[in-house]
Protein backbone atom coordinates (compact mmCIF):
# COMPACT_ATOMS: atom_id res chain seq x y z
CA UNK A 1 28.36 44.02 108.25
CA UNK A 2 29.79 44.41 112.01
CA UNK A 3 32.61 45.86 113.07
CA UNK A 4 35.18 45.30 115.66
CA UNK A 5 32.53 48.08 117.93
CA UNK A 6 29.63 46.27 117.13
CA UNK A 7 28.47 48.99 114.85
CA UNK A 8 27.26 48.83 111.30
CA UNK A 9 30.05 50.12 108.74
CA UNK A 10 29.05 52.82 106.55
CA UNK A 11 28.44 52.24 103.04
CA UNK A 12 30.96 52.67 100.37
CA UNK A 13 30.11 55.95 98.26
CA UNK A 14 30.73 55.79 94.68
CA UNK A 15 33.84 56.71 93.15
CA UNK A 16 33.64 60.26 91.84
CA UNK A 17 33.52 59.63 87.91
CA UNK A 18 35.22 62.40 86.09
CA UNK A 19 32.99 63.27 83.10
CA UNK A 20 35.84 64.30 80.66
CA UNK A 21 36.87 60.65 80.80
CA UNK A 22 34.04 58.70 80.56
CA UNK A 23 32.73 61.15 77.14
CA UNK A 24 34.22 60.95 74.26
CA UNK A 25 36.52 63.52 72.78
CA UNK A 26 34.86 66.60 72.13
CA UNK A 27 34.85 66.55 67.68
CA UNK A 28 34.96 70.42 67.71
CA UNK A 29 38.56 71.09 67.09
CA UNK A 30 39.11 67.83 64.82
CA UNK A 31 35.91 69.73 62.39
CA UNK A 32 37.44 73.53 62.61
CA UNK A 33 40.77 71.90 61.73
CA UNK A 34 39.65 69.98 58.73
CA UNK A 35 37.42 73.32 57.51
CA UNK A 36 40.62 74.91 57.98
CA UNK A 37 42.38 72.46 55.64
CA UNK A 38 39.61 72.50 53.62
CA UNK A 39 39.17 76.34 53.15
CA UNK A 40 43.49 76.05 52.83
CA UNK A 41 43.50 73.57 50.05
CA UNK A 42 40.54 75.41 48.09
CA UNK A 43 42.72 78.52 48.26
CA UNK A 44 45.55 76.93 47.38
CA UNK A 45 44.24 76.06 44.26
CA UNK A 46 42.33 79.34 43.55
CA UNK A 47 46.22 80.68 43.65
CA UNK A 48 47.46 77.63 41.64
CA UNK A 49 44.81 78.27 39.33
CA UNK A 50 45.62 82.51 38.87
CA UNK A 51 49.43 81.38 37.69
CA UNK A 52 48.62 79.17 35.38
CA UNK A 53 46.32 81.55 33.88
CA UNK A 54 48.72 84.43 33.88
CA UNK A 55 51.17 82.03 32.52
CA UNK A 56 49.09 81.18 29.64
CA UNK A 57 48.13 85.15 29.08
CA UNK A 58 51.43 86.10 28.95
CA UNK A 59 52.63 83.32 27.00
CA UNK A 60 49.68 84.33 24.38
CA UNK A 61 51.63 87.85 24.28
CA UNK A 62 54.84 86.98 23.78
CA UNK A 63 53.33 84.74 21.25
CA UNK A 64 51.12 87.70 19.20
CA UNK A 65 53.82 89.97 20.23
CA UNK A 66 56.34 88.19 18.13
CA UNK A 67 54.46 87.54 15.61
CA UNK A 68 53.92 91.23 15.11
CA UNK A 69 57.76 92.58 15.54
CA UNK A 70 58.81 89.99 13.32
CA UNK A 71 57.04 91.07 10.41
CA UNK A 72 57.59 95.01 11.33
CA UNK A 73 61.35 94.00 11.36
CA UNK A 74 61.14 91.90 8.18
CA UNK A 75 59.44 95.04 6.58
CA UNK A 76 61.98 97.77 8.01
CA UNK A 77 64.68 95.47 6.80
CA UNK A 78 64.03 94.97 3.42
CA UNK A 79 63.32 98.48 3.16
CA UNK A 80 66.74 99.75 4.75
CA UNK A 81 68.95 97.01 2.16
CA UNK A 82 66.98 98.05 -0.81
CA UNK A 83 67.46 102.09 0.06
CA UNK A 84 70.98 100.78 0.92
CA UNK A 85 71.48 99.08 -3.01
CA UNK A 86 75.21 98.19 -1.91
CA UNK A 87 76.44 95.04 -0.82
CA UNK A 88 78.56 96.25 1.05
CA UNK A 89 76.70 98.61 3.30
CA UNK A 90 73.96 95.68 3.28
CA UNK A 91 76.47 92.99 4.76
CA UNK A 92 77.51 96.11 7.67
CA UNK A 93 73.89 95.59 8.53
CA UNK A 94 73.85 92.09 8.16
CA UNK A 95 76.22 92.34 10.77
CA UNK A 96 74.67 94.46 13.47
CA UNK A 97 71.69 92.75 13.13
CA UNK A 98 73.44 89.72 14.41
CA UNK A 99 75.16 91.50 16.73
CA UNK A 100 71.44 92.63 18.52
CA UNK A 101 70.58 89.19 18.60
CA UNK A 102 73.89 88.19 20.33
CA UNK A 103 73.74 91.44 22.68
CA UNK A 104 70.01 90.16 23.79
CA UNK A 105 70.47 86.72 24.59
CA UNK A 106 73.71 87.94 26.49
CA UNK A 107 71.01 90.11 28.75
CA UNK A 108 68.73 87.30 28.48
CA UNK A 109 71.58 84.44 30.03
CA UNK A 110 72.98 86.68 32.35
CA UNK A 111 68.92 87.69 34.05
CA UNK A 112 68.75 84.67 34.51
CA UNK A 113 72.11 83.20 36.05
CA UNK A 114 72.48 87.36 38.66
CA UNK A 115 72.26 86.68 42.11
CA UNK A 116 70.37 89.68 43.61
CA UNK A 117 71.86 89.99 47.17
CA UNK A 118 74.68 91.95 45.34
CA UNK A 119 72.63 94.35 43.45
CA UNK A 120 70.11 94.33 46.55
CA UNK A 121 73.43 96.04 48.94
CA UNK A 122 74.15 98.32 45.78
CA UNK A 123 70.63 99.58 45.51
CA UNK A 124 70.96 100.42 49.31
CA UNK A 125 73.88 102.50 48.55
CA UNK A 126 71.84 103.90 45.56
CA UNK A 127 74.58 102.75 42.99
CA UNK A 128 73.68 104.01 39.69
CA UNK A 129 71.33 101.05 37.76
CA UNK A 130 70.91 98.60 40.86
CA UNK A 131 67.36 99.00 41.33
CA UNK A 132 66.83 98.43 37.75
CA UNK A 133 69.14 95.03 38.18
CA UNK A 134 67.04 94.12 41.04
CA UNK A 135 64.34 94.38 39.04
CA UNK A 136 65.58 92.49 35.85
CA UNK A 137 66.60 89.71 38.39
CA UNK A 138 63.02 89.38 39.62
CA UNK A 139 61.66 89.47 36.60
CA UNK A 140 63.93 87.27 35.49
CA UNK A 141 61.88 84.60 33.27
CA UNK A 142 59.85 87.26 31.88
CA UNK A 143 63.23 89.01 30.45
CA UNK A 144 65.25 85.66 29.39
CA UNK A 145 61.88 85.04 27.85
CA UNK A 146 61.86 88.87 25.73
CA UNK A 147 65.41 88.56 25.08
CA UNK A 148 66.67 85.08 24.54
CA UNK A 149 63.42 84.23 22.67
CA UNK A 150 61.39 87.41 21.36
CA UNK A 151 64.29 89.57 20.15
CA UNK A 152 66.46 86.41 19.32
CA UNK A 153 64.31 84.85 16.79
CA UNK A 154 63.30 88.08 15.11
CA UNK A 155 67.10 89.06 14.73
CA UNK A 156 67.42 85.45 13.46
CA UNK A 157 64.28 86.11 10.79
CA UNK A 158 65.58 89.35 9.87
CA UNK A 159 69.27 88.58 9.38
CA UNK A 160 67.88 85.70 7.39
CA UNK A 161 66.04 87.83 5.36
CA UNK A 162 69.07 90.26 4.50
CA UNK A 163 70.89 87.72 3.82
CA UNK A 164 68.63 86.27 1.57
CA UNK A 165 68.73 89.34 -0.27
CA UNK A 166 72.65 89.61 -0.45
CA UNK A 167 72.16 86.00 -2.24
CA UNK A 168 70.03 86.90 -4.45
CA UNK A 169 71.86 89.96 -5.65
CA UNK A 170 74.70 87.89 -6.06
CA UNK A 171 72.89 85.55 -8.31
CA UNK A 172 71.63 88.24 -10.36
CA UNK A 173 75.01 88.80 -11.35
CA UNK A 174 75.73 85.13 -12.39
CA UNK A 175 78.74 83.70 -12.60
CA UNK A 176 80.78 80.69 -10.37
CA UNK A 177 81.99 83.27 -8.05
CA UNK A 178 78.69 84.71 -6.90
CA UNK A 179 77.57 81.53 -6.28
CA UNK A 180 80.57 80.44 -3.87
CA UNK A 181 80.19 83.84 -2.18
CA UNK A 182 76.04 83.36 -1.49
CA UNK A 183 77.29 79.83 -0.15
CA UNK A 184 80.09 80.99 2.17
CA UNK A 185 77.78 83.80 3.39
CA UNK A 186 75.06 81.37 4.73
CA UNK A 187 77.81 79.46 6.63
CA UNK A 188 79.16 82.84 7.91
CA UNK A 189 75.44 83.88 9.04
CA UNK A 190 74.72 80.83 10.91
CA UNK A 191 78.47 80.43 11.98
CA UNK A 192 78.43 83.88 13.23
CA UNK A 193 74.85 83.56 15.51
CA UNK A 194 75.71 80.27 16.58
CA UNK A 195 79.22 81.36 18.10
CA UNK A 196 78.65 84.53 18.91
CA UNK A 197 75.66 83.42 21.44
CA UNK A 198 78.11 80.04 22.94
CA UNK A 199 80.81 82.92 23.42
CA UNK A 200 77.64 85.68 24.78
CA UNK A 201 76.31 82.94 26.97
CA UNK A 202 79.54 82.21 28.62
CA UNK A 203 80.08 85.66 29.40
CA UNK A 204 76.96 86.11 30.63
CA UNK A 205 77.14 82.94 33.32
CA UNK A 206 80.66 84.48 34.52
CA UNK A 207 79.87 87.74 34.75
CA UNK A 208 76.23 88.35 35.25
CA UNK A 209 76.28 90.94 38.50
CA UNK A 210 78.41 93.09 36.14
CA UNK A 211 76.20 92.52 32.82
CA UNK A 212 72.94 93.04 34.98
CA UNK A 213 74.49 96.55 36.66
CA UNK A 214 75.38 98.31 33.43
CA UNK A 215 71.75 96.99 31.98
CA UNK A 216 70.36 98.50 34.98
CA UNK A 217 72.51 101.67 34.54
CA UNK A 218 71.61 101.91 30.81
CA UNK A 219 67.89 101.80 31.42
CA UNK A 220 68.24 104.27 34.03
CA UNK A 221 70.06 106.98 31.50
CA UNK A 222 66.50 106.43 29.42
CA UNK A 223 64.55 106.59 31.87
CA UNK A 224 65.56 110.21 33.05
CA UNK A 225 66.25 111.42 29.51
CA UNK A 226 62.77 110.36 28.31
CA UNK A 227 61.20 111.68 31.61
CA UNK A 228 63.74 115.04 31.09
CA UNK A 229 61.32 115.02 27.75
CA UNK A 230 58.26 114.93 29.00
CA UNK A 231 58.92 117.58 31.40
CA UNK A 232 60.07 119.85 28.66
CA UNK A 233 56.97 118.91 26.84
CA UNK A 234 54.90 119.67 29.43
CA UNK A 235 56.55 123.14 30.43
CA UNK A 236 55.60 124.57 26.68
């Protein structure tokens, strides 16, 4: 084709294609990211997979565990009321028994309801007990678990079972009386447990920090005495 000068024009060159745009998207980062995924999600479940199985393990303990305590305590405790052979004495026991039970489920409620920024600041200032709340706090389904359920039902078995033998005293001494008396001492049992725990668990909700500490404090004080014990042991 002739220009204006009579001279050819010059061909057009081709557009410079970039390559980037005419391929498609490179797949590379798309496949690492879905290993990634898939390598995440496998994981994932590996973990999901360890806690269940650690749930079920310890649940199997506390299980077999309570089983065995209960029927040590049942044992002890018909051992202690028939060395006892008073009523009297035997209802005094009656009554601590129910009183652990109460005490327990108090730890138990209040574990689980502590807030452990407070105790965290006191264990910084070494406060007497807060590392031991800390770790109660932590720990905290494992010890409502020990306490509310473990040592709760066996002070319910037990104090069932010394009561059952306060009854049956009474009726082998006869008489209209006796029988009233076994009566109004099942109501007082259950009456008392049932209570004593609303009242415990109340407590322990309002005033859990405080609860948690002296725990803490308490289980330090046996800590260092049975550790002042071994050293002593180990010295002779």
């Amino acid at each position: 084709m002739a220009t204006r000068g009579g001279h050819l024009g010059k061909p057009a060159r081709p557009k410079p294609q970039r390559l980037l745009s005419i391929l498609p998207p490179a797949p590379s980062f798309h496949i690492v990211g879905v290993i990634y995924l898939s390598f995440k999600k496998g994981g994932s479940k590996k973990v999901r997979n360890r806690k269940e199985t650690n749930k079920l393990r310890r649940v199997f303990f506390v299980t077999f565990l309570t089983f065995l305590l209960t029927i040590f305590f049942s044992i002890i405790s018909q051992l202690v009321i028939k060395g006892i052979g008073s009523l009297a004495l035997s209802f005094l026991f009656l009554l601590f028994v129910i009183f652990i039970g109460i005490a327990f489920d108090i730890v138990g409620t209040a574990a689980a309801a502590a807030s452990i920024a407070p105790l965290n600041a006191k264990a910084a200032k070494r406060v007497s007990g807060a590392k031991k709340g800390v770790f109660l706090v932590q720990n905290a389904d494992l010890v409502s678990n020990i306490c509310n359920d473990v040592v709760g039902d066996i002070a319910g078995v037990v104090s069932g079972v010394i009561g059952a033998y306060i009854i049956f005293q009474l009726a082998l001494r006869g008489g209209l009386a006796e029988a009233y008396l076994s009566v109004f001492l099942t109501g007082l049992v259950a009456a008392l447990t049932v209570g004593g725990k609303a009242i415990g668990k109340t407590m322990a909700i309002n005033r859990s920090d405080i609860i948690i500490l002296l725990v803490g404090k308490v289980l330090t004080q046996i800590e260092i005495f049975f550790s002042l014990n071994k050293r002593s042991l180990n010295k002779r």
